[in-house]
N, C-alpha and C. Protein backbone atom coordinates (compact mmCIF):
# COMPACT_ATOMS: atom_id res chain seq x y z
N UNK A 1 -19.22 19.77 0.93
CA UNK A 1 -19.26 18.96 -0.25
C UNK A 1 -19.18 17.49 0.16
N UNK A 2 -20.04 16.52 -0.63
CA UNK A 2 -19.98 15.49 0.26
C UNK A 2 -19.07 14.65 -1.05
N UNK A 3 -18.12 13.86 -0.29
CA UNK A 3 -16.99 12.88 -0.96
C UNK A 3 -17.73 11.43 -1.33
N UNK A 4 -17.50 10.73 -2.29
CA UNK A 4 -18.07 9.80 -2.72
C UNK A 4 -17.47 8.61 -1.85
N UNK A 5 -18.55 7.64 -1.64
CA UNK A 5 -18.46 6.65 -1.24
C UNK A 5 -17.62 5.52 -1.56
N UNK A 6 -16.81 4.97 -0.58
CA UNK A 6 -15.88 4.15 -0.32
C UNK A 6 -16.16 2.45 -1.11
N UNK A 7 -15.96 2.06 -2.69
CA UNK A 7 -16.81 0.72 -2.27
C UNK A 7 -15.56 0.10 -1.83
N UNK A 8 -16.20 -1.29 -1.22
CA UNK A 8 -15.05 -1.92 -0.09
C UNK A 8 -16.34 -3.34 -0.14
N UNK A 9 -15.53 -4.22 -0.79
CA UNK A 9 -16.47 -5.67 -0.25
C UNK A 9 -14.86 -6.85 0.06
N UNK A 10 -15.69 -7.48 0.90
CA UNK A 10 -14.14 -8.58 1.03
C UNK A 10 -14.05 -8.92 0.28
N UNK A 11 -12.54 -8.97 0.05
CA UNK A 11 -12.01 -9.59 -1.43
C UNK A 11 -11.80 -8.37 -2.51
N UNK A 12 -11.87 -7.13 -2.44
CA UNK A 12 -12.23 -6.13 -3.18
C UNK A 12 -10.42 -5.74 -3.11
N UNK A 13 -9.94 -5.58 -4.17
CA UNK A 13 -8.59 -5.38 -4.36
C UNK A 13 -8.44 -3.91 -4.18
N UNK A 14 -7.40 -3.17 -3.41
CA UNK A 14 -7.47 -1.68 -3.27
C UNK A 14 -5.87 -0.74 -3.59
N UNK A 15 -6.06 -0.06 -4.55
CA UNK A 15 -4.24 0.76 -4.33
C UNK A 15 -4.71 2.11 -3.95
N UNK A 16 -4.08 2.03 -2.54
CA UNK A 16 -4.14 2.99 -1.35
C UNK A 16 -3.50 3.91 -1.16
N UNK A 17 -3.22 5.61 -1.54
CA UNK A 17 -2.20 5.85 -1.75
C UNK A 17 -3.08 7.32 -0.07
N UNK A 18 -1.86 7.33 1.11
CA UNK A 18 -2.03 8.22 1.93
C UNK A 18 -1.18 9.58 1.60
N UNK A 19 -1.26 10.69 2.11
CA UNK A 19 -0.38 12.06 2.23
C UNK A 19 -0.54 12.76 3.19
N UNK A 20 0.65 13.51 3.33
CA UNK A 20 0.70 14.05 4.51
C UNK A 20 0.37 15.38 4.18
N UNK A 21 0.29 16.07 4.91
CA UNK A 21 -0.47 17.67 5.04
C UNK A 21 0.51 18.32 4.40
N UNK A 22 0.55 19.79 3.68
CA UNK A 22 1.50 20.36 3.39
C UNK A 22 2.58 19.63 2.66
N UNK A 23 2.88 18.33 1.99
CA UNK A 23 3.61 18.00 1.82
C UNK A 23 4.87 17.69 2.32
N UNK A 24 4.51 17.52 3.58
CA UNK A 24 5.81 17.28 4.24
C UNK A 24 6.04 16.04 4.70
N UNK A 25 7.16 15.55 5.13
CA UNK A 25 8.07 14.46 5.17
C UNK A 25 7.01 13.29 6.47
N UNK A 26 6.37 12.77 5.78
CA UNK A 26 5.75 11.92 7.13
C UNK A 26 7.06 10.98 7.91
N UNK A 27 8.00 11.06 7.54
CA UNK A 27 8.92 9.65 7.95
C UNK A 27 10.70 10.95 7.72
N UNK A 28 10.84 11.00 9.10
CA UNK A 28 11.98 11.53 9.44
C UNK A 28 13.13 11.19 9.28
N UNK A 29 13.22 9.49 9.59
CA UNK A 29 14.22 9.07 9.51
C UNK A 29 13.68 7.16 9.78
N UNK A 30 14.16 6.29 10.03
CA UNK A 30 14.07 4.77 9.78
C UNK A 30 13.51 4.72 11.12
N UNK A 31 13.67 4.95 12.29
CA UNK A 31 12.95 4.71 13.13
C UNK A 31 11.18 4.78 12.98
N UNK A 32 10.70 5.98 11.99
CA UNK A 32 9.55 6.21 11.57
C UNK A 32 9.06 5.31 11.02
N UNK A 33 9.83 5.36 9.95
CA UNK A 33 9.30 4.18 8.44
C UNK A 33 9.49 2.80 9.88
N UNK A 34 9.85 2.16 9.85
CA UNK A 34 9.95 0.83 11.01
C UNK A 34 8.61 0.79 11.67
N UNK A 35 8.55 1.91 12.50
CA UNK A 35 7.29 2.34 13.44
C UNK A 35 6.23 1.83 12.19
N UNK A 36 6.19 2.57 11.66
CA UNK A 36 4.52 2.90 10.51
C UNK A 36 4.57 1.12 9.83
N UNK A 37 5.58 0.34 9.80
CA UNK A 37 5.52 -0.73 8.76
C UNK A 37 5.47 -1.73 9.77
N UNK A 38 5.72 -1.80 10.66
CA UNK A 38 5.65 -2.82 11.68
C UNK A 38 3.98 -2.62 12.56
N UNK A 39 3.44 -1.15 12.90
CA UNK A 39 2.17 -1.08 12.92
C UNK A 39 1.40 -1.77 11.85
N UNK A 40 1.51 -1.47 10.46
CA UNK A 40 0.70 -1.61 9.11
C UNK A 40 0.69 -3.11 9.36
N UNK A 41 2.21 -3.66 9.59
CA UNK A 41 2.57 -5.55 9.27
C UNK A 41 1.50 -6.35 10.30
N UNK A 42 1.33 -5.52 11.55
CA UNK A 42 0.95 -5.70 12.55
C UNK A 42 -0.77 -5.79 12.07
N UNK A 43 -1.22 -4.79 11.65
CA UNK A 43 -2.91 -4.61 11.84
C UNK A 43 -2.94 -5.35 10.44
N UNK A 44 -2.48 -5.93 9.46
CA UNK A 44 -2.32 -6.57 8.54
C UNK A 44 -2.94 -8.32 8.71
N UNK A 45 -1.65 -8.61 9.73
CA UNK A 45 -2.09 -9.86 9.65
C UNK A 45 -2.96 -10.10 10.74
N UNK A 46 -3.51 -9.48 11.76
CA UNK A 46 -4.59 -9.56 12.71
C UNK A 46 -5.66 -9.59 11.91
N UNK A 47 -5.75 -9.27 10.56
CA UNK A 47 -7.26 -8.59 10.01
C UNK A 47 -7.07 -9.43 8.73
N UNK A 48 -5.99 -10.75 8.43
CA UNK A 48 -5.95 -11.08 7.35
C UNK A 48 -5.83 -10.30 6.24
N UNK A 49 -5.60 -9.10 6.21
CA UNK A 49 -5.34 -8.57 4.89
C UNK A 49 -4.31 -8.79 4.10
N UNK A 50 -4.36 -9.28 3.17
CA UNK A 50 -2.84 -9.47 2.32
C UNK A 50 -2.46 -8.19 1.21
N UNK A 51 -1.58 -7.84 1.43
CA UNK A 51 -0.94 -6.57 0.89
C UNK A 51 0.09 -7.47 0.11
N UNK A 52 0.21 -6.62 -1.56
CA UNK A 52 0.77 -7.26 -2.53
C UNK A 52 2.05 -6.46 -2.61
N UNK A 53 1.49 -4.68 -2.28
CA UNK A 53 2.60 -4.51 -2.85
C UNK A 53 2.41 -2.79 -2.06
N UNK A 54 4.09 -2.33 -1.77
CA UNK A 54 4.19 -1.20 -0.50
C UNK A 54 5.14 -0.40 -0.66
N UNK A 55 4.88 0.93 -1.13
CA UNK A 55 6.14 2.13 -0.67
C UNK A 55 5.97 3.02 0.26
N UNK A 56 7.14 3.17 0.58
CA UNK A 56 7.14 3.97 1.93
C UNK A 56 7.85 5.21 1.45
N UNK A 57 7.30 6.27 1.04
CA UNK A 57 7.87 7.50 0.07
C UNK A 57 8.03 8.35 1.18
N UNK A 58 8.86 9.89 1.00
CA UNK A 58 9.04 10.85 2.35
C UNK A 58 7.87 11.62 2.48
N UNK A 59 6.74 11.86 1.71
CA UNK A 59 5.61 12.31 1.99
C UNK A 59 4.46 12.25 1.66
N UNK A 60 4.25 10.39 1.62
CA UNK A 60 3.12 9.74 0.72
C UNK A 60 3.89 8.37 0.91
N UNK A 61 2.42 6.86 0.95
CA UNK A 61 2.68 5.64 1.23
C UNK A 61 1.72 5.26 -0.09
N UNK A 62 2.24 4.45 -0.61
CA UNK A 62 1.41 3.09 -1.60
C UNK A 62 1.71 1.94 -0.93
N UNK A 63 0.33 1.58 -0.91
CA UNK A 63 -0.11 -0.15 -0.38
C UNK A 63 -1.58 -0.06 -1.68
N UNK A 64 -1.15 -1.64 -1.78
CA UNK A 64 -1.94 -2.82 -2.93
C UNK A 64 -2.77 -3.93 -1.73
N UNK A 65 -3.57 -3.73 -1.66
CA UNK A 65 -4.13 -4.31 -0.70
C UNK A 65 -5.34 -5.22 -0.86
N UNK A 66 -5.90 -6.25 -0.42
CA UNK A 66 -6.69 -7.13 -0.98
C UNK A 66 -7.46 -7.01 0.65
N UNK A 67 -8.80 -6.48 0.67
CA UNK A 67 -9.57 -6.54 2.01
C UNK A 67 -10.34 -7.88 2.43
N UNK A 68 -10.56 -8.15 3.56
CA UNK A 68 -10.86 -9.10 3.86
C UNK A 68 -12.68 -9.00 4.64
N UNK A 69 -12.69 -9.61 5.78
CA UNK A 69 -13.79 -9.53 6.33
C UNK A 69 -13.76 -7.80 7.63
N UNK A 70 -12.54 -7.26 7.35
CA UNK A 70 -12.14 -5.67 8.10
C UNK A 70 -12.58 -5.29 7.13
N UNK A 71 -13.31 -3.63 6.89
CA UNK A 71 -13.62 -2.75 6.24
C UNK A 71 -12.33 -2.06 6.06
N UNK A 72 -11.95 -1.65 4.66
CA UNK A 72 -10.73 -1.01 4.46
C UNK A 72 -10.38 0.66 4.78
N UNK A 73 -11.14 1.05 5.31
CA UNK A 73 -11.38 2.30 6.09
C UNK A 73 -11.15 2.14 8.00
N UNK A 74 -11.42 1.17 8.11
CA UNK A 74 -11.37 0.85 9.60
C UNK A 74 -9.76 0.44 9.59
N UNK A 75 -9.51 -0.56 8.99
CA UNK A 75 -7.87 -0.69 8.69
C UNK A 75 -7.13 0.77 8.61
N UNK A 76 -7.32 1.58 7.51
CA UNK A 76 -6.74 2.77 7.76
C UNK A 76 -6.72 3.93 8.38
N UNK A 77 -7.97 3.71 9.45
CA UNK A 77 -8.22 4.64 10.35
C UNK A 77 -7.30 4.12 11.51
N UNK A 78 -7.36 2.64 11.90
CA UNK A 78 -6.45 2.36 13.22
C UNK A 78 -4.71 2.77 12.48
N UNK A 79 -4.17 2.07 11.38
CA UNK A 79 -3.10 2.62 10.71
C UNK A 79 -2.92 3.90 11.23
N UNK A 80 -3.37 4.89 10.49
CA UNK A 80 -3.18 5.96 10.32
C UNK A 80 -3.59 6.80 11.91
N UNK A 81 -4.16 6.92 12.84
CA UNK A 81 -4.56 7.44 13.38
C UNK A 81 -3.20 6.98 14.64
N UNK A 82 -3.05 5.64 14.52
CA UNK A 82 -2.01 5.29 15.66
C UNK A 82 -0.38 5.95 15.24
N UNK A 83 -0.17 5.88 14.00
CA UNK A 83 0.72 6.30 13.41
C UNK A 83 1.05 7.94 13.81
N UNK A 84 -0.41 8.71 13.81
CA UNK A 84 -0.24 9.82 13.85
C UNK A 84 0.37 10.49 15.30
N UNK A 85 -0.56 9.47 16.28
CA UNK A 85 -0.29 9.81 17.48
C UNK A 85 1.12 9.92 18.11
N UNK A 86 1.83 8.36 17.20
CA UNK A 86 3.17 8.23 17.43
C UNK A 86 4.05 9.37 16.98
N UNK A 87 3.76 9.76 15.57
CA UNK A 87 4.56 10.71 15.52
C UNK A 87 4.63 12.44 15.90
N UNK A 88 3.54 12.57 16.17
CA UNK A 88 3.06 13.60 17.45
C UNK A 88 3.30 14.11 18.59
N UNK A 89 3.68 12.63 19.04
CA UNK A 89 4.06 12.28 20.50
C UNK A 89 5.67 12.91 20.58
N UNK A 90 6.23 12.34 19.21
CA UNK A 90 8.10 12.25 19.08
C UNK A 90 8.40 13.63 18.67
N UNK A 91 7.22 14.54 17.91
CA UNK A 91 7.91 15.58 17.90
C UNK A 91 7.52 16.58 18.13
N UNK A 92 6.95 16.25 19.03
CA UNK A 92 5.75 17.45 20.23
C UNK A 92 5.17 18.60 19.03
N UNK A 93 4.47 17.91 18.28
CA UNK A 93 3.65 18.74 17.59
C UNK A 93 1.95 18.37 17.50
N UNK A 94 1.24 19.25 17.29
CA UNK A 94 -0.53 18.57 17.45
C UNK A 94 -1.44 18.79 16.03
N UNK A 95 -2.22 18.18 16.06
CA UNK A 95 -3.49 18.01 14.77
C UNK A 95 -2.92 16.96 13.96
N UNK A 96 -3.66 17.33 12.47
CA UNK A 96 -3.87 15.97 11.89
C UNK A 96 -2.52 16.35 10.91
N UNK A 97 -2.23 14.80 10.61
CA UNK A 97 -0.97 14.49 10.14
C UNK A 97 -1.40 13.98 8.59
N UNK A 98 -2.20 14.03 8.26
CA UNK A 98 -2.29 13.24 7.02
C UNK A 98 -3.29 14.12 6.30
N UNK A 99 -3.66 13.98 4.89
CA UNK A 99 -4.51 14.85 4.32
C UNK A 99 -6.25 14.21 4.09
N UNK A 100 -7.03 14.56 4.58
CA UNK A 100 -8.38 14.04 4.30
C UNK A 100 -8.13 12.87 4.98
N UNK A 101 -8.80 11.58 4.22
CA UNK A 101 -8.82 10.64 4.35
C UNK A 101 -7.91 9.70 3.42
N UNK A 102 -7.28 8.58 3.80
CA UNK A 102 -6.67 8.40 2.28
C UNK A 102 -7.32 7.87 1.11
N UNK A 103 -7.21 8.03 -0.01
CA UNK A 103 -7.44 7.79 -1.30
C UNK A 103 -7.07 5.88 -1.97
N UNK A 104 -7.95 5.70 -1.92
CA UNK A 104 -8.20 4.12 -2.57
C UNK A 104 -9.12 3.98 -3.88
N UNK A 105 -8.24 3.39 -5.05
CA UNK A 105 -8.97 2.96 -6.07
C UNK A 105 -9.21 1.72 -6.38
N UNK A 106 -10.15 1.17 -6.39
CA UNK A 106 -10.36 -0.30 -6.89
C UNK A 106 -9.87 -0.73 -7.60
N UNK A 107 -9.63 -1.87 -8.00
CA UNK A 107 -8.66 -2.44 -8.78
C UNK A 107 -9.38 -3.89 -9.10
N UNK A 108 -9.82 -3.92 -10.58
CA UNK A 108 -9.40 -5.43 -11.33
C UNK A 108 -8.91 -6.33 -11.17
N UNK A 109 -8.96 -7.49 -11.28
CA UNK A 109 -7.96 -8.38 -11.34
C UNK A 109 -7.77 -8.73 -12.86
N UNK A 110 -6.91 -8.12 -13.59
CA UNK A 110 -6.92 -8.02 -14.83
C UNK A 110 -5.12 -7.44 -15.33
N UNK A 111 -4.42 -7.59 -16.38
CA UNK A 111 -3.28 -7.42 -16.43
C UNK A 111 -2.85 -6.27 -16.15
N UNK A 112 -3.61 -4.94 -15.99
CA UNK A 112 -3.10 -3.71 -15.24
C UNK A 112 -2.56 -4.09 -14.01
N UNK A 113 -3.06 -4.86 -13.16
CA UNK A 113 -2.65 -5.48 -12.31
C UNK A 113 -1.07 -6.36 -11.66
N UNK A 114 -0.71 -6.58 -13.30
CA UNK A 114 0.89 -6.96 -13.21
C UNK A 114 1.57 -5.39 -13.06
N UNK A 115 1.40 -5.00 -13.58
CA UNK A 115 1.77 -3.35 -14.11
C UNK A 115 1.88 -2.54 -12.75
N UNK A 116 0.46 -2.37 -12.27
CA UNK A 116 0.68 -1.82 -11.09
C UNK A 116 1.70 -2.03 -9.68
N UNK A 117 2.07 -2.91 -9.22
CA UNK A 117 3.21 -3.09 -8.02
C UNK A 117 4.42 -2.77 -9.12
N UNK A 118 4.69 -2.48 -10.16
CA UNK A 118 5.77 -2.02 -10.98
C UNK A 118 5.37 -0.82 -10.31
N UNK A 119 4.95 0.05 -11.21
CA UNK A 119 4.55 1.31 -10.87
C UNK A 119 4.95 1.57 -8.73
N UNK A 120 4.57 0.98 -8.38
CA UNK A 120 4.77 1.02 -6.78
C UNK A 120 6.29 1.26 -6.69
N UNK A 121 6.37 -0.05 -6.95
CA UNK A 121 7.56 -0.44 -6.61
C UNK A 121 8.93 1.08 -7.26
N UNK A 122 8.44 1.02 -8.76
CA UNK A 122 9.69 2.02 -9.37
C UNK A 122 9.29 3.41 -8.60
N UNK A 123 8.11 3.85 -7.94
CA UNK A 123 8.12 4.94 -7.07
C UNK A 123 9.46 5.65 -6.26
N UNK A 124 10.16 4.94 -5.66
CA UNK A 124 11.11 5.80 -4.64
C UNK A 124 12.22 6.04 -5.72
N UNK A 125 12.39 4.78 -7.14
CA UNK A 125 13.63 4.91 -7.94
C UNK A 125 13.50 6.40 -8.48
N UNK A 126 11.91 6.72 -9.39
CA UNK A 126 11.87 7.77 -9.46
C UNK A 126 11.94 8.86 -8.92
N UNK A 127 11.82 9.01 -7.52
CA UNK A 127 11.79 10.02 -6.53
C UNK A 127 13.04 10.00 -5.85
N UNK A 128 14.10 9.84 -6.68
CA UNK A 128 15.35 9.68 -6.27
C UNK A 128 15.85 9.14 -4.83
N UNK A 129 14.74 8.76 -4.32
CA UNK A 129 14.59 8.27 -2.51
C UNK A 129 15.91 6.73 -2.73
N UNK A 130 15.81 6.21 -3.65
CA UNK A 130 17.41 5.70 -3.51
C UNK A 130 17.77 5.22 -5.26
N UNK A 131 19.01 4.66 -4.97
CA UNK A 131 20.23 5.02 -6.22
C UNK A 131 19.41 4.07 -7.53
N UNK A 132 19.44 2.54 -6.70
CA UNK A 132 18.66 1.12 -7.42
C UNK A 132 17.83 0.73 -6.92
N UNK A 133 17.27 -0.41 -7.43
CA UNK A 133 16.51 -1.34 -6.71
C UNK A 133 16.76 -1.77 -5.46
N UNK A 134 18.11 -2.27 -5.69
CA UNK A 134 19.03 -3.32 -4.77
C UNK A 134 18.83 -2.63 -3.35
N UNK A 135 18.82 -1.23 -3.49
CA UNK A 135 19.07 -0.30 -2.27
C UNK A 135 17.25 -0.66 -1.11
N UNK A 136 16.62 -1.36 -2.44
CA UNK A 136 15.13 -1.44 -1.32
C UNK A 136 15.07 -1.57 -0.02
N UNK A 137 14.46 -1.50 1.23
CA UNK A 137 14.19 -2.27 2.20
C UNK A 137 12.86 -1.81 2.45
N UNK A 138 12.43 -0.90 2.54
CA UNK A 138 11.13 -0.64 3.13
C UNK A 138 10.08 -0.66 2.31
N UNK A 139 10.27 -1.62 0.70
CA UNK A 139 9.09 -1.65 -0.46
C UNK A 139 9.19 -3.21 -0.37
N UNK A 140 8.47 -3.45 -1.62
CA UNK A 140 8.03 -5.23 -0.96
C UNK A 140 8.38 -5.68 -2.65
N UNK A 141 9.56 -5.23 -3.00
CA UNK A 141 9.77 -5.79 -4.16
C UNK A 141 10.37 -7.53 -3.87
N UNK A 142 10.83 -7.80 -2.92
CA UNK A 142 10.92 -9.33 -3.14
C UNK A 142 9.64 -9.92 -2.67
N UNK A 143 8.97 -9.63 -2.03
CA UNK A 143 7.52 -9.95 -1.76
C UNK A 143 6.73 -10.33 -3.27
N UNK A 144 7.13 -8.83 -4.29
CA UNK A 144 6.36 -8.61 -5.43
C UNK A 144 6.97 -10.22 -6.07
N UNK A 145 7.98 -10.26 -6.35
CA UNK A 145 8.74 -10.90 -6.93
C UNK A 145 8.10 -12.52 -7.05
N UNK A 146 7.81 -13.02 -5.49
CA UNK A 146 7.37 -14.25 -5.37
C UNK A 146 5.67 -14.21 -5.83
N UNK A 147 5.12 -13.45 -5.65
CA UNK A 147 4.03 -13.16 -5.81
C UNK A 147 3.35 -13.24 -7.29
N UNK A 148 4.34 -12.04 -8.08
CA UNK A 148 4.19 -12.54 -9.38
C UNK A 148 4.11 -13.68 -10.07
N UNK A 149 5.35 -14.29 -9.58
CA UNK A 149 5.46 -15.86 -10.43
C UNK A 149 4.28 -16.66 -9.92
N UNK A 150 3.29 -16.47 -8.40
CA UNK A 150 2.68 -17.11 -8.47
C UNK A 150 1.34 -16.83 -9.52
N UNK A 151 0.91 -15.33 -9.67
CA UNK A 151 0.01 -15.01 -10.35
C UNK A 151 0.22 -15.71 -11.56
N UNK A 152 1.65 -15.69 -12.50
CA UNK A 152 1.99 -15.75 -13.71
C UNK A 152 1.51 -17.47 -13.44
N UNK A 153 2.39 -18.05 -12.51
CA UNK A 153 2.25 -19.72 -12.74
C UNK A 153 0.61 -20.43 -12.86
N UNK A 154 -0.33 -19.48 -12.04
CA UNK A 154 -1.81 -19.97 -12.04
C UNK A 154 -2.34 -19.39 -13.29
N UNK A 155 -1.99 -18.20 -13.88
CA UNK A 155 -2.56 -17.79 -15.54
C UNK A 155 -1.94 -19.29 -16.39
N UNK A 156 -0.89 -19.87 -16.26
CA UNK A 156 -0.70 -20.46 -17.75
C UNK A 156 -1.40 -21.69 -17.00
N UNK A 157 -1.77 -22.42 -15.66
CA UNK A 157 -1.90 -23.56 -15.57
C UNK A 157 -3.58 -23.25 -16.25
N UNK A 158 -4.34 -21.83 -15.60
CA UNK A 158 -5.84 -22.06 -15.72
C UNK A 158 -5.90 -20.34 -15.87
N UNK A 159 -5.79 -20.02 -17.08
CA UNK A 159 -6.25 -18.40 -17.28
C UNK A 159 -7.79 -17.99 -16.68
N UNK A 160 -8.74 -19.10 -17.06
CA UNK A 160 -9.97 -18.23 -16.69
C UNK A 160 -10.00 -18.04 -15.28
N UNK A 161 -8.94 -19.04 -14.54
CA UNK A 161 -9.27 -18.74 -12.71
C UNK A 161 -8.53 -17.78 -12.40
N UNK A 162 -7.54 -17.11 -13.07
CA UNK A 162 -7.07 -16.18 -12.41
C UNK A 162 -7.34 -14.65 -12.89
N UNK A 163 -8.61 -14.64 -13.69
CA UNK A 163 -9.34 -13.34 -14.19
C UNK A 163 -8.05 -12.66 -15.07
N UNK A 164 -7.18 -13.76 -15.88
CA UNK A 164 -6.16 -12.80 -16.74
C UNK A 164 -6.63 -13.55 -18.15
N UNK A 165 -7.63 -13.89 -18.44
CA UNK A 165 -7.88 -14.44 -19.43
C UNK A 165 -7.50 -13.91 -20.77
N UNK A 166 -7.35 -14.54 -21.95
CA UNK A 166 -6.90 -13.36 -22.62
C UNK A 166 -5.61 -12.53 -22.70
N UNK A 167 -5.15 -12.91 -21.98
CA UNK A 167 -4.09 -11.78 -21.65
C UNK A 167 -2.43 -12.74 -22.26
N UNK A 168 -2.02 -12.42 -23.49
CA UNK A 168 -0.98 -13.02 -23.57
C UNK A 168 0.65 -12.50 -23.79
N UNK A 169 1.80 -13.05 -23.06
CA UNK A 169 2.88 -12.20 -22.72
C UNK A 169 3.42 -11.78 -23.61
């Protein structure tokens, strides 16, 4: 069966969501999650990609990702493929670690867009992965945080430049 085509142009906004096989725990313990986020931070800013917004769940990752002049498949093939090896390596097990390929939907720049790194972000609260917010470290809610106000501050100076036109709080 053939899978539909990837669109991907620079500048093309993407929420990326990976899984692991069987549902099982891609991230053992903090040494993992560290490994996988310091790779990601790593092939990130080599490739200019700016990532808005990131969970690191026990058997599934969300990244908000904005592609650049890297194809967003080539990004998640070195990601994911180095990732895999690493954790392969640590727990002497073999084949593929992740399911298919991962799953990316395009994304608007439009007020779903505020909405969505919510949605990210409240991911681990719901998945009981910790108590509060406060407990974050491995999601990019203070990242989100600065980020927002800048989106919000360029809608009221000039709505039509920031494609939220229309859109009132």
């Amino acid at each position: 069966m053939l899978r539909e085509a990837r669109i991907d142009a620079p500048g093309a906004l993407h929420h990326v969501i990976v899984r692991r096989i069987e549902r099982k725990a891609i991230f053992k313990d903090d040494t993992d999650r560290n490994n996988f986020f310091e790779r990601w931070g790593q092939i990130a800013a080599e490739s200019e990609t700016p990532c808005f917004a990131w969970a690191l769940m026990s058997n599934h990752v969300h990244l908000l990702v904005r592609t650049g002049t890297v194809a967003l498949s080539t990004l998640m093939r070195r990601l994911l493929t180095g990732y895999a090896q690493y954790f392969n390596r640590r727990y002497r097990r073999h084949g593929p670690l992740f399911q298919n390929r991962c799953k990316s939907i395009l994304r608007r720049e439009d007020a779903y867009l505020l909405v969505l790194p919510r949605y990210i972000h409240l991911n681990p609260l719901r998945a009981s992965i910790v108590a509060d917010l406060k407990a974050l470290d491995l999601f990019s809610r203070g990242v989100y945080a600065s980020w927002a106000i800048a989106i919000l501050f360029s809608t009221f100076l000039n709505p039509a430049m920031s494609g939220l036109s229309g859109v009132t709080a």
